[in-house]
C-alpha atoms as a PDB file:
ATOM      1  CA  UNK A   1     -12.474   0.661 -22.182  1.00  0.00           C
ATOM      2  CA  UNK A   2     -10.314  -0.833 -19.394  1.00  0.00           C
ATOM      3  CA  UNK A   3      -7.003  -0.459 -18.486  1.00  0.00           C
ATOM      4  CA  UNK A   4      -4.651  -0.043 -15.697  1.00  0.00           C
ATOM      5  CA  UNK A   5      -4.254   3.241 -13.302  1.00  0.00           C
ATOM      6  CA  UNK A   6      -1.241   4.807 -14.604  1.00  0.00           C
ATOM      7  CA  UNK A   7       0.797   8.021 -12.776  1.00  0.00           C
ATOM      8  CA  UNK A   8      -1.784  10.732 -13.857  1.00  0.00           C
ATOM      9  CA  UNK A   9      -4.772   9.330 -13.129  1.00  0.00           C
ATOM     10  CA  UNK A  10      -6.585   9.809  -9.926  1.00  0.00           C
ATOM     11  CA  UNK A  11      -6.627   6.780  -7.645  1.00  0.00           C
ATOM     12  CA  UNK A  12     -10.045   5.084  -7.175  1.00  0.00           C
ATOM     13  CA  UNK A  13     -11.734   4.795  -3.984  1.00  0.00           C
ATOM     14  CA  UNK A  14     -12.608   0.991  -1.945  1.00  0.00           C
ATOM     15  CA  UNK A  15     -13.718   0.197   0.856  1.00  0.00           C
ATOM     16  CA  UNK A  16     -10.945  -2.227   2.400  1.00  0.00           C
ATOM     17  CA  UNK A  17     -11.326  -4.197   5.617  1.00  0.00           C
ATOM     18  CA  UNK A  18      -8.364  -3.607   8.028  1.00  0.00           C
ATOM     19  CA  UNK A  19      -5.985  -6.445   8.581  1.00  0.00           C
ATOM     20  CA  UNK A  20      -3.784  -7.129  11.638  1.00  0.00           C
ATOM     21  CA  UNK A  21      -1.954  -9.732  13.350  1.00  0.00           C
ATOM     22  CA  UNK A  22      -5.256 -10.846  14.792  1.00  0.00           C
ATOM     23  CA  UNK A  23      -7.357 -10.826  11.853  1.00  0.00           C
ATOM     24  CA  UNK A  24      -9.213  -9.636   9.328  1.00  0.00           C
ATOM     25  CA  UNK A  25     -11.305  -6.618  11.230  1.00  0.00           C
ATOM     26  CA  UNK A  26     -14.939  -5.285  11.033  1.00  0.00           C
ATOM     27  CA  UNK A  27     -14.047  -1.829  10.547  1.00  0.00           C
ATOM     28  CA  UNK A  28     -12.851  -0.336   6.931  1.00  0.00           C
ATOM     29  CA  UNK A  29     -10.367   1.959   5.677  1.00  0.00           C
ATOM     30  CA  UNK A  30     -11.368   4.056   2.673  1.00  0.00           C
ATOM     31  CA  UNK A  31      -7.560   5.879   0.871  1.00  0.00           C
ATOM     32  CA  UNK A  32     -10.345   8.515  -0.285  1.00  0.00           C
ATOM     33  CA  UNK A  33     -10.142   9.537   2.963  1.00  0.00           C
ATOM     34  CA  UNK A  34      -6.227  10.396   2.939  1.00  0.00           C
ATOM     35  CA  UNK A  35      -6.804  13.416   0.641  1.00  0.00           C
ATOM     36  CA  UNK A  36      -4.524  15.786   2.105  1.00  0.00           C
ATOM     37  CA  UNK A  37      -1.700  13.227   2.620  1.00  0.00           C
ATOM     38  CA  UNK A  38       0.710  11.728   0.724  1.00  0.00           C
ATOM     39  CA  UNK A  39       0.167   8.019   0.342  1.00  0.00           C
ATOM     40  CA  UNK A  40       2.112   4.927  -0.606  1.00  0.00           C
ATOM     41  CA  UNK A  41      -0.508   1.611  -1.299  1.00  0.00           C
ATOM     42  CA  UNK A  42       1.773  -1.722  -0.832  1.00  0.00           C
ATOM     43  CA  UNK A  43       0.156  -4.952  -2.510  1.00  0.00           C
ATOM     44  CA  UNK A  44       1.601  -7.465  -0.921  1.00  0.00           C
ATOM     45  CA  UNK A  45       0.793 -11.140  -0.163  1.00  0.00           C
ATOM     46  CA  UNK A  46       2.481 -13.568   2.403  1.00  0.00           C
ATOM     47  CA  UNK A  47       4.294 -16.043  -0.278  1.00  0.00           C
ATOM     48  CA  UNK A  48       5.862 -13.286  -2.066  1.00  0.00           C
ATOM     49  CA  UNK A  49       9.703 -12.665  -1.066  1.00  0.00           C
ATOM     50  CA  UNK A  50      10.045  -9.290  -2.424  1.00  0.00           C
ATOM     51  CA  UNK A  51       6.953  -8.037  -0.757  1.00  0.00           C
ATOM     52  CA  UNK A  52       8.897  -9.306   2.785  1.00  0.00           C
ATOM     53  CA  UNK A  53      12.054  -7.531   2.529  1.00  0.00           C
ATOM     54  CA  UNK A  54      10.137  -4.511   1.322  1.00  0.00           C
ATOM     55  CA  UNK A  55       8.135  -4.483   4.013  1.00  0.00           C
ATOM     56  CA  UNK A  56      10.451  -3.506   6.922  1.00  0.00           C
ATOM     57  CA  UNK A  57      12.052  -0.525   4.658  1.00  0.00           C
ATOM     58  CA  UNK A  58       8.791   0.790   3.976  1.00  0.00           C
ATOM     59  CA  UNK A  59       8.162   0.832   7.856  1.00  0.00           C
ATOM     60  CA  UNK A  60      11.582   2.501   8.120  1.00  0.00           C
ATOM     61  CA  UNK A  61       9.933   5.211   5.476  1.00  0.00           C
ATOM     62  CA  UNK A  62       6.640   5.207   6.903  1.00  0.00           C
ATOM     63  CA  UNK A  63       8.237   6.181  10.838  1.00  0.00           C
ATOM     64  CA  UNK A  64      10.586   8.791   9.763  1.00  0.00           C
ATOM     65  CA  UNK A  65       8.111  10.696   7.508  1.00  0.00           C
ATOM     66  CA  UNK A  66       4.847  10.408   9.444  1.00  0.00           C
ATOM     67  CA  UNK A  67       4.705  13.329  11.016  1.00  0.00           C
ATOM     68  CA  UNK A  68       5.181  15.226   7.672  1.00  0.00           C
ATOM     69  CA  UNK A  69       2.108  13.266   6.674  1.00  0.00           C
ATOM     70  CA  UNK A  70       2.826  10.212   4.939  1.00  0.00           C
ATOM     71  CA  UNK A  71       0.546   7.321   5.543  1.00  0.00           C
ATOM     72  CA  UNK A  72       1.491   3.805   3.781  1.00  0.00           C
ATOM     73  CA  UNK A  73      -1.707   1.082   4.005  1.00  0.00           C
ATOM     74  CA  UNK A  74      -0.289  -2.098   2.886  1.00  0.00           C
ATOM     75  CA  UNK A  75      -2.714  -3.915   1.176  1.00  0.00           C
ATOM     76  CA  UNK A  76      -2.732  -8.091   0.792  1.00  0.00           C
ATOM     77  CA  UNK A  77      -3.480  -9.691  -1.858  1.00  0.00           C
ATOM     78  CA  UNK A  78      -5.000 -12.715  -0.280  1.00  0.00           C
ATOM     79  CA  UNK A  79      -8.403 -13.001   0.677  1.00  0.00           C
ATOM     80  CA  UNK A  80      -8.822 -16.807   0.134  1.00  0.00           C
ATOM     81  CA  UNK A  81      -5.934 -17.161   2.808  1.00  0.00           C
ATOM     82  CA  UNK A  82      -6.240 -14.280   5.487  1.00  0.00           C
ATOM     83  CA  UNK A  83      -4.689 -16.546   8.243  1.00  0.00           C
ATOM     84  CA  UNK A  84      -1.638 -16.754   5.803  1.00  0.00           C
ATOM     85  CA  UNK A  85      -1.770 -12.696   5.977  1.00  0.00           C
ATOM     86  CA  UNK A  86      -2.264 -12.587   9.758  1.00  0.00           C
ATOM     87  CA  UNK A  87       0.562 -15.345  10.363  1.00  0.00           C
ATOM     88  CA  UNK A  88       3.298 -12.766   8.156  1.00  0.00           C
ATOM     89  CA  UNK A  89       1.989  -9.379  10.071  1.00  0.00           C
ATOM     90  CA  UNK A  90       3.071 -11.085  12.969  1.00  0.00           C
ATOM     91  CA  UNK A  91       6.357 -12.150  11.664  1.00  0.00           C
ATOM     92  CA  UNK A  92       6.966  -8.664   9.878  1.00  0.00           C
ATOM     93  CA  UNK A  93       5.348  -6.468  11.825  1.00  0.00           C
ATOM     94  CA  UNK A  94       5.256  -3.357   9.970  1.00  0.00           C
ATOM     95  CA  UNK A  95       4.496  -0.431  11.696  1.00  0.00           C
ATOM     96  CA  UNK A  96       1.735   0.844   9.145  1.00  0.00           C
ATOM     97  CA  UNK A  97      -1.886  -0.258   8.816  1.00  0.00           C
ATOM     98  CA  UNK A  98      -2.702  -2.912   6.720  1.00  0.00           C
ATOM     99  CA  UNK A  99      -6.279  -3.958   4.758  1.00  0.00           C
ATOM    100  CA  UNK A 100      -7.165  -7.035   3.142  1.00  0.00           C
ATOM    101  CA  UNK A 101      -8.140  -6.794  -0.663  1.00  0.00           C
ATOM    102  CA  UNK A 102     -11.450  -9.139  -0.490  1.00  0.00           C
ATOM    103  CA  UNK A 103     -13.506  -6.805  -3.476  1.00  0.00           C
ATOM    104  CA  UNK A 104     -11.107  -7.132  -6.794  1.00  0.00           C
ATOM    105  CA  UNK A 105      -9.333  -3.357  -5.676  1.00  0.00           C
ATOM    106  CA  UNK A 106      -6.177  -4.455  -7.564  1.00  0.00           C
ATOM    107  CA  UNK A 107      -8.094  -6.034 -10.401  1.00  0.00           C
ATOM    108  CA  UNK A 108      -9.369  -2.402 -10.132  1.00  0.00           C
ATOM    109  CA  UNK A 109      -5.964  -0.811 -10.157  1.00  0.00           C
ATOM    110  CA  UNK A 110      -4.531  -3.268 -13.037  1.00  0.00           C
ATOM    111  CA  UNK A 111      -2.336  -4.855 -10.982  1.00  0.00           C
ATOM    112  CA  UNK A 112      -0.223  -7.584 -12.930  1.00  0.00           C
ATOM    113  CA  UNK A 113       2.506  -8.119 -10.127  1.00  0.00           C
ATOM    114  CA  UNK A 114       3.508  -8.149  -6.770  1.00  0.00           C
ATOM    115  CA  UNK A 115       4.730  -6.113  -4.811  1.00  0.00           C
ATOM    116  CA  UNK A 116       3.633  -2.824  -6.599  1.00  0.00           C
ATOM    117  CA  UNK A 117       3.268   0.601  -4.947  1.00  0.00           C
ATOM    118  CA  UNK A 118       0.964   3.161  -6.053  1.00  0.00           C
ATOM    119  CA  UNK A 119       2.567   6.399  -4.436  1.00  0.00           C
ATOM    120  CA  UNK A 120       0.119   9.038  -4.539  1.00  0.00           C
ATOM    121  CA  UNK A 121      -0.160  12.787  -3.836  1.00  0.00           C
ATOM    122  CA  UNK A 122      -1.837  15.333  -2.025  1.00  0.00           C
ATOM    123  CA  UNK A 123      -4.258  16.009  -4.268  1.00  0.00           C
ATOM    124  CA  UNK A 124      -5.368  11.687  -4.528  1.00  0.00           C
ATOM    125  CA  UNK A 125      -3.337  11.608  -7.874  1.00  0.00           C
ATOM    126  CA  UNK A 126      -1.206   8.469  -8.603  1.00  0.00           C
ATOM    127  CA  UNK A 127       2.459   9.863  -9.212  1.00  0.00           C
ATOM    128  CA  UNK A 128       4.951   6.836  -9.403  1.00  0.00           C
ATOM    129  CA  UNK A 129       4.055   3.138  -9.967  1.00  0.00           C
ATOM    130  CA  UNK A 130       6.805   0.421  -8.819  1.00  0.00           C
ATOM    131  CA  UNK A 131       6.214  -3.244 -10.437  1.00  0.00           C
ATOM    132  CA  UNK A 132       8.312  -5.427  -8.451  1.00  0.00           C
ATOM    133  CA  UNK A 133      10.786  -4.857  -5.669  1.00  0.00           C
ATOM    134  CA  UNK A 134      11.620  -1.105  -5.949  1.00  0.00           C
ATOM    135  CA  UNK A 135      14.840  -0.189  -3.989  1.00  0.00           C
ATOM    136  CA  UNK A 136      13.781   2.071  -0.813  1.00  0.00           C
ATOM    137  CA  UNK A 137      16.485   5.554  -1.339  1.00  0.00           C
ATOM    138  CA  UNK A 138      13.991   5.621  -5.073  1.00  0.00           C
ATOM    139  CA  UNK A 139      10.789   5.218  -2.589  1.00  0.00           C
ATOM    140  CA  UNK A 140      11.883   7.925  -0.427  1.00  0.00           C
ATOM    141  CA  UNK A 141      13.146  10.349  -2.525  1.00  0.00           C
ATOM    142  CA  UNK A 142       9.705  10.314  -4.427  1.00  0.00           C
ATOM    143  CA  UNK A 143       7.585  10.417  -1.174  1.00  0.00           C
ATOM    144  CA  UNK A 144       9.633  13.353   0.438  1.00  0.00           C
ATOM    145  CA  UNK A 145       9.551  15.192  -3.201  1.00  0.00           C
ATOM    146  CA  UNK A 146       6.289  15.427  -3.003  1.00  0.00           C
ATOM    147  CA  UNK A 147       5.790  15.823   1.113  1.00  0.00           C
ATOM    148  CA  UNK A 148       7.725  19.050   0.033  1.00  0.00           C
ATOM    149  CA  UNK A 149       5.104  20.022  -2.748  1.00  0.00           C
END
C-alpha cells in the first residue's frame, strides 16, 4: 500500500544532487546523514510564488538557529528545468544548501503541493508537515521546540 509520509513516520532516505547558483553539482547530499540534527526539507520550484517569499524567512530561520543544529536543504522540484532553478538561487539566494529532486523523492514523500516542509527531528522522524505557504513565527516555534528536545 502507498501513501504519503505523514508526522510519525520516519523520513526516507535519497540520494539528491546539490544545486547552486552555478548548477546542478556532481556531489550528493543524503538527509540520512543529518541524524542528530533537526531538519526542515523545502520543496520548492522557481515558478512558484509562495515558495519565493518563503525562501528568505527560512534563511532568516536557518542563520539564527544553526549553531543549535538546524540544517534546512531546500529541495526543487524541477529537474526538467535546472537552469530555471539556478537562475532563482541567484535571485534568492538563500543561505542554506539546496539539491535538485531528479529521482521521484517527493513522489516518494507524497507530495501534492508546493511549497511543503517536512520538519523533522533528531531522531530522522517527520514531526510537522506544512502544505502551502506556512507563516515563519509557526516554522520557528516548531524547529526551536524540538532543538530544545
Amino acid at each position: 500500500r502507498i501513501r504519503p509520509t505523514l508526522p510519525g513516520d520516519a523520513l526516507p532516505d535519497a540520494s539528491l544532487r546539490r544545486l547552486d547558483e552555478f548548477g546542478v553539482a556532481k556531489d550528493r547530499v543524503r538527509p540520512s546523514t543529518f541524524i542528530g540534527h533537526v531538519v526542515v526539507l523545502d520543496f520548492w520550484a522557481s515558478w512558484c510564488g509562495p515558495c519565493r517569499r518563503s525562501m528568505p524567512e527560512l534563511s532568516r530561520i536557518y542563520d539564527a538557529h544553526k549553531a543549535e543544529g538546524l540544517v534546512v536543504l531546500g529541495i526543487n522540484r524541477e529537474p526538467e528545468d535546472p537552469t530555471a532553478a539556478r537562475k532563482a538561487l541567484q535571485q534568492i539566494k538563500p543561505s542554506f544548501d539546496c539539491a535538485i529532486d531528479e529521482r521521484g523523492y517527493g513522489e516518494r514523500l507524497g507530495l501534492t503541493s508546493l511549497p511543503t516542509q517536512y520538519i523533522v527531528d533528531k531522531r530522522g522522524v517527520v514531526r510537522h508537515l506544512h502544505l502551502g505557504y506556512t507563516e515563519p513565527d509557526v516554522v520557528e516555534a516548531e524547529i526551536k521546540a524540538l532543538l530544545a528536545e
